[in-house]
N, C-alpha and C. Protein backbone atom coordinates (compact mmCIF):
# COMPACT_ATOMS: atom_id res chain seq x y z
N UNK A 1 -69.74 31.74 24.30
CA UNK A 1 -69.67 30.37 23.86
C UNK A 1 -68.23 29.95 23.58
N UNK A 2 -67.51 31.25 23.01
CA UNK A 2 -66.04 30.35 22.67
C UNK A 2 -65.22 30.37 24.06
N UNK A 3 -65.64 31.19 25.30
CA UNK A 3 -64.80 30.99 26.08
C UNK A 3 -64.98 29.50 26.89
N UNK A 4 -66.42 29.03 26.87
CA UNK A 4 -67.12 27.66 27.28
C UNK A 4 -66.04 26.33 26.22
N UNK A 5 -65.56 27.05 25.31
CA UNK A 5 -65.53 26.06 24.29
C UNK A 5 -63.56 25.66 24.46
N UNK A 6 -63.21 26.89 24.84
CA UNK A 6 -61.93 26.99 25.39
C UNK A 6 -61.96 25.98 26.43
N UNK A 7 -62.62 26.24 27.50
CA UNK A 7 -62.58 25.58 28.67
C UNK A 7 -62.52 24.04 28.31
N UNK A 8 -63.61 23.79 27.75
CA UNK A 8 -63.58 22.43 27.16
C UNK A 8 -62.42 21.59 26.66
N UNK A 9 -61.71 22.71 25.94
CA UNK A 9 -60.80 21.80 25.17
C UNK A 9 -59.35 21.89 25.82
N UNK A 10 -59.35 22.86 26.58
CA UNK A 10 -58.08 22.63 28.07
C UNK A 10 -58.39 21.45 28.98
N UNK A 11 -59.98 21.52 29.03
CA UNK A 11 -60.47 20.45 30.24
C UNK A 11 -59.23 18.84 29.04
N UNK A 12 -60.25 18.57 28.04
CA UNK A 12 -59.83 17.50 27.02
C UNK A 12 -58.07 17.21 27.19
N UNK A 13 -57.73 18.48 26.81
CA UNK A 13 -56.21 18.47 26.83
C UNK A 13 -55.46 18.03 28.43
N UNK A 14 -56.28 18.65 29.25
CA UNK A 14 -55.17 17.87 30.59
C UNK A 14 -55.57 16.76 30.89
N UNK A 15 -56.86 16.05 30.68
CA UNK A 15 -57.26 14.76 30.69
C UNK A 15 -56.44 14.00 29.53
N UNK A 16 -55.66 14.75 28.23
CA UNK A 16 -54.77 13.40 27.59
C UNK A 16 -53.67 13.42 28.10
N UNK A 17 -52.92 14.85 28.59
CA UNK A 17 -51.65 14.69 29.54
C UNK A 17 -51.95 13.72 30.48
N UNK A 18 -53.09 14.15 31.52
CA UNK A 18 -52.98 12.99 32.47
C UNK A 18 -52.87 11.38 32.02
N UNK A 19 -53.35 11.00 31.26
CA UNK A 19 -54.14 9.89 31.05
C UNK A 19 -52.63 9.22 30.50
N UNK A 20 -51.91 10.04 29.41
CA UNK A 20 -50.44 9.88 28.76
C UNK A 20 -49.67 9.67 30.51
N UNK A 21 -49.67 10.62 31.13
CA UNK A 21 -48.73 10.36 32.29
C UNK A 21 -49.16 8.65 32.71
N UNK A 22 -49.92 8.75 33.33
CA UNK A 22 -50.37 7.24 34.03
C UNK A 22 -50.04 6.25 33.45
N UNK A 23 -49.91 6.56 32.04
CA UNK A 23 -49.56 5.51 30.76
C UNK A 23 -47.87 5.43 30.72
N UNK A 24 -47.69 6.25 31.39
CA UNK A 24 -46.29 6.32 31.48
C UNK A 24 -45.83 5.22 32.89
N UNK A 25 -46.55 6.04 33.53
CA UNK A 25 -45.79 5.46 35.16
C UNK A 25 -46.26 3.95 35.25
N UNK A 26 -47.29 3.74 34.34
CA UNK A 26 -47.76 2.14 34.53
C UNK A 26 -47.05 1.27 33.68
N UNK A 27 -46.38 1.71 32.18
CA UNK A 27 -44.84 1.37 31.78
C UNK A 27 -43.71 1.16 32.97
N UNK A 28 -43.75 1.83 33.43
CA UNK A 28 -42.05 2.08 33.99
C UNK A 28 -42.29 0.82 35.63
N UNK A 29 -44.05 0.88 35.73
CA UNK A 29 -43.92 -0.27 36.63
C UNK A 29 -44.03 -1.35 36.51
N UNK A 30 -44.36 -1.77 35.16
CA UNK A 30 -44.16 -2.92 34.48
C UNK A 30 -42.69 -3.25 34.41
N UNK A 31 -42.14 -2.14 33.76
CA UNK A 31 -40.56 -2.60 34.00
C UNK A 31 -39.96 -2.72 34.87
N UNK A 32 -39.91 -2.08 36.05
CA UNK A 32 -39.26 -2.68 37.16
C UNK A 32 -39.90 -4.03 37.47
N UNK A 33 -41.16 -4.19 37.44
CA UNK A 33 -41.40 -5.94 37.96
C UNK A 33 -40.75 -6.73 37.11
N UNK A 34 -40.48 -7.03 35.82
CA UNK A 34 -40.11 -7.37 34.63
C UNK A 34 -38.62 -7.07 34.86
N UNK A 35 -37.86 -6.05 34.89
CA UNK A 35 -36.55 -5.89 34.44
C UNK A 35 -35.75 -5.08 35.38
N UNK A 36 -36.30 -4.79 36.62
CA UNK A 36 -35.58 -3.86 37.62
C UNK A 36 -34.42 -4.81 38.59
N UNK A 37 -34.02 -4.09 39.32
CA UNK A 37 -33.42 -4.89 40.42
C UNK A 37 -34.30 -6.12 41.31
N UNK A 38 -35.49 -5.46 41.83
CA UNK A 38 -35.96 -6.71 42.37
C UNK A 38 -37.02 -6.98 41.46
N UNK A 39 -36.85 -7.46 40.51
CA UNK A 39 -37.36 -7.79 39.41
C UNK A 39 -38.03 -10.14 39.52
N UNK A 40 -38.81 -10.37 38.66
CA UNK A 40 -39.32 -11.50 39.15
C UNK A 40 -38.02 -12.52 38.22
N UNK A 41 -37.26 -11.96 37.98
CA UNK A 41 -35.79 -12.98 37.16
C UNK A 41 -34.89 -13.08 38.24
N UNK A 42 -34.70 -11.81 38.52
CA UNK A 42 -33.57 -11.54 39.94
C UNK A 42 -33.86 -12.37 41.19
N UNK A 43 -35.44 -12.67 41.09
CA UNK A 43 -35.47 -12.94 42.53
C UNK A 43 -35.65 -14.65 42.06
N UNK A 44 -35.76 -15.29 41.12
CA UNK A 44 -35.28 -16.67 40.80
C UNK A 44 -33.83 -16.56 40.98
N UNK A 45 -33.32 -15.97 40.86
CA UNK A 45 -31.67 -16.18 40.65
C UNK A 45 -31.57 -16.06 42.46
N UNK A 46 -31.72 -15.42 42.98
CA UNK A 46 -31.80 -14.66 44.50
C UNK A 46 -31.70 -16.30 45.56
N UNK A 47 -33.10 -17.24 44.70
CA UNK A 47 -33.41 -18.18 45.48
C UNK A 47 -32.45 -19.39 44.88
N UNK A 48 -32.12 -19.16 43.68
CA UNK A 48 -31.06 -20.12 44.13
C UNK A 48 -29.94 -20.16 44.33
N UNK A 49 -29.46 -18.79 44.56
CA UNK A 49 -28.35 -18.73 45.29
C UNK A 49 -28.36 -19.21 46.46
N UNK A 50 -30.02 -18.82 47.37
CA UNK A 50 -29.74 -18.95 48.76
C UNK A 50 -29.70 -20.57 48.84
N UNK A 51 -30.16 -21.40 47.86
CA UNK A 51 -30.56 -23.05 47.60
C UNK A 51 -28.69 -23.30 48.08
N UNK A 52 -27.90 -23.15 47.06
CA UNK A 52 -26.58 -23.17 46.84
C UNK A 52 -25.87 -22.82 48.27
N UNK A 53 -26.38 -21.24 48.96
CA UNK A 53 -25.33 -21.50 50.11
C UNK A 53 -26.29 -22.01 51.10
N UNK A 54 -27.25 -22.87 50.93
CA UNK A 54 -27.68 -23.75 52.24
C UNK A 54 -27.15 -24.81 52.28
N UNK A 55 -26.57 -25.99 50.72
CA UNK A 55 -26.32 -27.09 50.75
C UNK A 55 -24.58 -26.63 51.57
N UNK A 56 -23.88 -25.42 50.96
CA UNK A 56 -22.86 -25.36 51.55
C UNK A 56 -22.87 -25.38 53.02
N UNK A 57 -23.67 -24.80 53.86
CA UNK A 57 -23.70 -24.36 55.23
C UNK A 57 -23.46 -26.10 55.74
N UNK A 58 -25.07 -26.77 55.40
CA UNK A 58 -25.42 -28.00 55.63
C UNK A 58 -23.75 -28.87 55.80
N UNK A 59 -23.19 -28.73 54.25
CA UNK A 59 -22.06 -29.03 54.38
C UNK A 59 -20.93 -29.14 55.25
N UNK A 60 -20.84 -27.39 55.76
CA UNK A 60 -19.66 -27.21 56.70
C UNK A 60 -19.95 -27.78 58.17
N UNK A 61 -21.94 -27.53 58.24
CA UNK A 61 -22.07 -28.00 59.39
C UNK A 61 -21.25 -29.33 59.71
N UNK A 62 -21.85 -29.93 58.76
CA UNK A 62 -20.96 -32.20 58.88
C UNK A 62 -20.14 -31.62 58.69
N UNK A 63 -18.98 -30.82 58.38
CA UNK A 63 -17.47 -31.10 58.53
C UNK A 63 -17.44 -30.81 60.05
N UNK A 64 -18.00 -29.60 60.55
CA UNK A 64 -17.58 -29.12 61.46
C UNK A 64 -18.02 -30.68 62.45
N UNK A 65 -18.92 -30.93 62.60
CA UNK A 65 -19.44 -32.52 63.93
C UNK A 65 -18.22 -33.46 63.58
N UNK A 66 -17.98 -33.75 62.32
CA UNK A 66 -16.83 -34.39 62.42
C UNK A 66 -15.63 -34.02 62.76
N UNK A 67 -14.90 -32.87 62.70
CA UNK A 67 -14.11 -32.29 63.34
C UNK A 67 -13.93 -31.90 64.89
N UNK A 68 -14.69 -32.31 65.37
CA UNK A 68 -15.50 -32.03 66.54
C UNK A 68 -15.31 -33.50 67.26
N UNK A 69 -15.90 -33.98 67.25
CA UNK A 69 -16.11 -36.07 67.10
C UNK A 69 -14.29 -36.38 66.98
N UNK A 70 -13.79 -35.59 65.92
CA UNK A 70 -11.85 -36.17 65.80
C UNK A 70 -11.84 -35.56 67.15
N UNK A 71 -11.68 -34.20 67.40
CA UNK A 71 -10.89 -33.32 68.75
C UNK A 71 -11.50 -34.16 69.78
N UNK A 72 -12.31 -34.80 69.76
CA UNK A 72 -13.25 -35.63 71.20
C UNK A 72 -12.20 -37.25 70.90
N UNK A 73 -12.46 -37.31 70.36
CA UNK A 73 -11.40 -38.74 70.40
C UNK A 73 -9.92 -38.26 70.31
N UNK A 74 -9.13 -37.56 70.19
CA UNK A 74 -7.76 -37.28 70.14
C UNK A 74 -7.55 -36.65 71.61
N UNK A 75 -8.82 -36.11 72.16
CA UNK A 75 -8.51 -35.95 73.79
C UNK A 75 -8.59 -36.94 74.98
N UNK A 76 -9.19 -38.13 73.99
CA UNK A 76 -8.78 -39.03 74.96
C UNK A 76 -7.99 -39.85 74.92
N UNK A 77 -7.23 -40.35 76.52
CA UNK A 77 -6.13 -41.42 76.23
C UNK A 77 -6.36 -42.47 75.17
N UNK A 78 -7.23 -43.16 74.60
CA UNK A 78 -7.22 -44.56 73.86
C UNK A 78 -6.91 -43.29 72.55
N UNK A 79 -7.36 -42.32 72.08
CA UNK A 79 -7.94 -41.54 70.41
C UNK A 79 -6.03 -41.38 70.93
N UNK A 80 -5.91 -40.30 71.85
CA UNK A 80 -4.29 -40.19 71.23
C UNK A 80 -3.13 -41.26 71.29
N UNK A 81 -3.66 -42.56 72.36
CA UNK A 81 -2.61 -43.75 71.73
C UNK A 81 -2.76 -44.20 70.49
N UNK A 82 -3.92 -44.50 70.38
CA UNK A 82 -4.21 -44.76 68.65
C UNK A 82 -3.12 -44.09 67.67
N UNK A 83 -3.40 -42.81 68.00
CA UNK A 83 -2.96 -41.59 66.76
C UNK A 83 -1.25 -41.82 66.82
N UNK A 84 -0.52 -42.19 67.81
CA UNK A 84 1.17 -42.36 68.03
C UNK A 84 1.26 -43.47 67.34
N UNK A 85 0.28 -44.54 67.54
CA UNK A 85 0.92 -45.76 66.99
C UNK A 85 0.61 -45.69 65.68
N UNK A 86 -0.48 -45.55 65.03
CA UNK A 86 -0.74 -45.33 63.64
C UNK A 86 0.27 -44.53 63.04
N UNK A 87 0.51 -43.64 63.32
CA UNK A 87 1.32 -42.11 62.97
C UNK A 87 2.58 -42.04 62.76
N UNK A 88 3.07 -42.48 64.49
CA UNK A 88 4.83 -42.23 64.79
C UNK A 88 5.45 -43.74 64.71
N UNK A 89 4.44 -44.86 64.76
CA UNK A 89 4.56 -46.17 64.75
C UNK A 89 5.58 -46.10 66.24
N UNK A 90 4.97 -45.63 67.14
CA UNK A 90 5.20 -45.96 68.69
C UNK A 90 4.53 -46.96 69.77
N UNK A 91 5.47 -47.88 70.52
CA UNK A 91 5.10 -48.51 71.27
C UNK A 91 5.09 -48.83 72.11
N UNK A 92 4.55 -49.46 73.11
CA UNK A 92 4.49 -49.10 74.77
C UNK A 92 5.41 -50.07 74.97
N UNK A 93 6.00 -50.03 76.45
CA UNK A 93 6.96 -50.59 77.06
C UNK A 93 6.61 -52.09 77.13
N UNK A 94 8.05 -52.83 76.57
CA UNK A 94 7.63 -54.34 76.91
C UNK A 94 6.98 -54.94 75.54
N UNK A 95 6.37 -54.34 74.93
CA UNK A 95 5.61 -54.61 73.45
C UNK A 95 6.88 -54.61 72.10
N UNK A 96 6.69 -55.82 71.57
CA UNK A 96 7.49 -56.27 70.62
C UNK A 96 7.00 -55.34 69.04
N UNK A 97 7.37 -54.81 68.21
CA UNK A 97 7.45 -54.64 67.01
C UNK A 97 7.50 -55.32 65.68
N UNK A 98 6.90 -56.00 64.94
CA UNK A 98 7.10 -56.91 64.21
C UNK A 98 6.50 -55.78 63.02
N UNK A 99 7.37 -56.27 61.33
CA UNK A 99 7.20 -55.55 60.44
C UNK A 99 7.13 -56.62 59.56
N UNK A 100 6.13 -57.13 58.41
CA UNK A 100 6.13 -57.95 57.76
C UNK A 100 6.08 -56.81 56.37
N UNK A 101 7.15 -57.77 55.37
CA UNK A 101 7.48 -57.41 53.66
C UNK A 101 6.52 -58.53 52.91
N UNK A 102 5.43 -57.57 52.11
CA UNK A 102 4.65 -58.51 51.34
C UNK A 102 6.00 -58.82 50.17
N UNK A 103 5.70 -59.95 49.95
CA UNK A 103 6.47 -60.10 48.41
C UNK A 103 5.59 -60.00 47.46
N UNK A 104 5.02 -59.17 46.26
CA UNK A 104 4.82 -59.10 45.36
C UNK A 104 4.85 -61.02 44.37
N UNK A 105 4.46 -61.55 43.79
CA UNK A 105 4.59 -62.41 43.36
C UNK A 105 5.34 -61.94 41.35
N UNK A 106 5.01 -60.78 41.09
CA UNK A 106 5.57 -60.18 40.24
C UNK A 106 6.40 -59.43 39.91
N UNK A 107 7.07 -59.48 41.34
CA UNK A 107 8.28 -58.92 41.32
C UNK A 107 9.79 -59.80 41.21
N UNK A 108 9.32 -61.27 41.59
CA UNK A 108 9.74 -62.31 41.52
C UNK A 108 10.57 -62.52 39.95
């Protein structure tokens, strides 16, 4: 009977180790969902980072079409006469120059 009774209470005893372990590993997976690397905080932060570099991309994209749209008009004859006369204040042959001085009325 006491060896039945032994058995019993080894059986008891590795059923609270086990039961303690599981209690363990089901802690530690709570914490990683909760507090690990890919954790449910991290991955709010994760998404709005990616929020942040989409408006940037979006961004560079329109710089880039407009930069794009300038090099398309500066390759053509009218975009680079434009750009001399605006710029270097150059003018074609035969074409007069006229420069008008606002007067200020308060400078008077």
């Amino acid at each position: 009977m006491k060896n039945k009774d032994r058995t019993l209470d080894t059986l008891g005893f590795f059923k609270i180790i086990f039961s303690i372990f599981l209690l363990l590993l089901l802690f530690m997976m709570i914490g990683k969902i909760f507090l690990g690397e890919f954790s449910i905080s991290k991955l709010s932060e994760v998404k709005e980072e990616q929020l942040i570099i989409e408006q940037d991309i979006s961004l560079l994209r329109k710089n880039n079409e407009e930069m794009i749209n300038e090099i398309n008009i500066l390759n053509s004859d009218e975009g680079l006469e434009g750009l001399a006369r605006s710029e270097l204040g150059l003018i074609k042959e035969g074409e007069t120059f006229y420069q008008f001085e606002v007067n200020n009325p308060s400078e008077n």
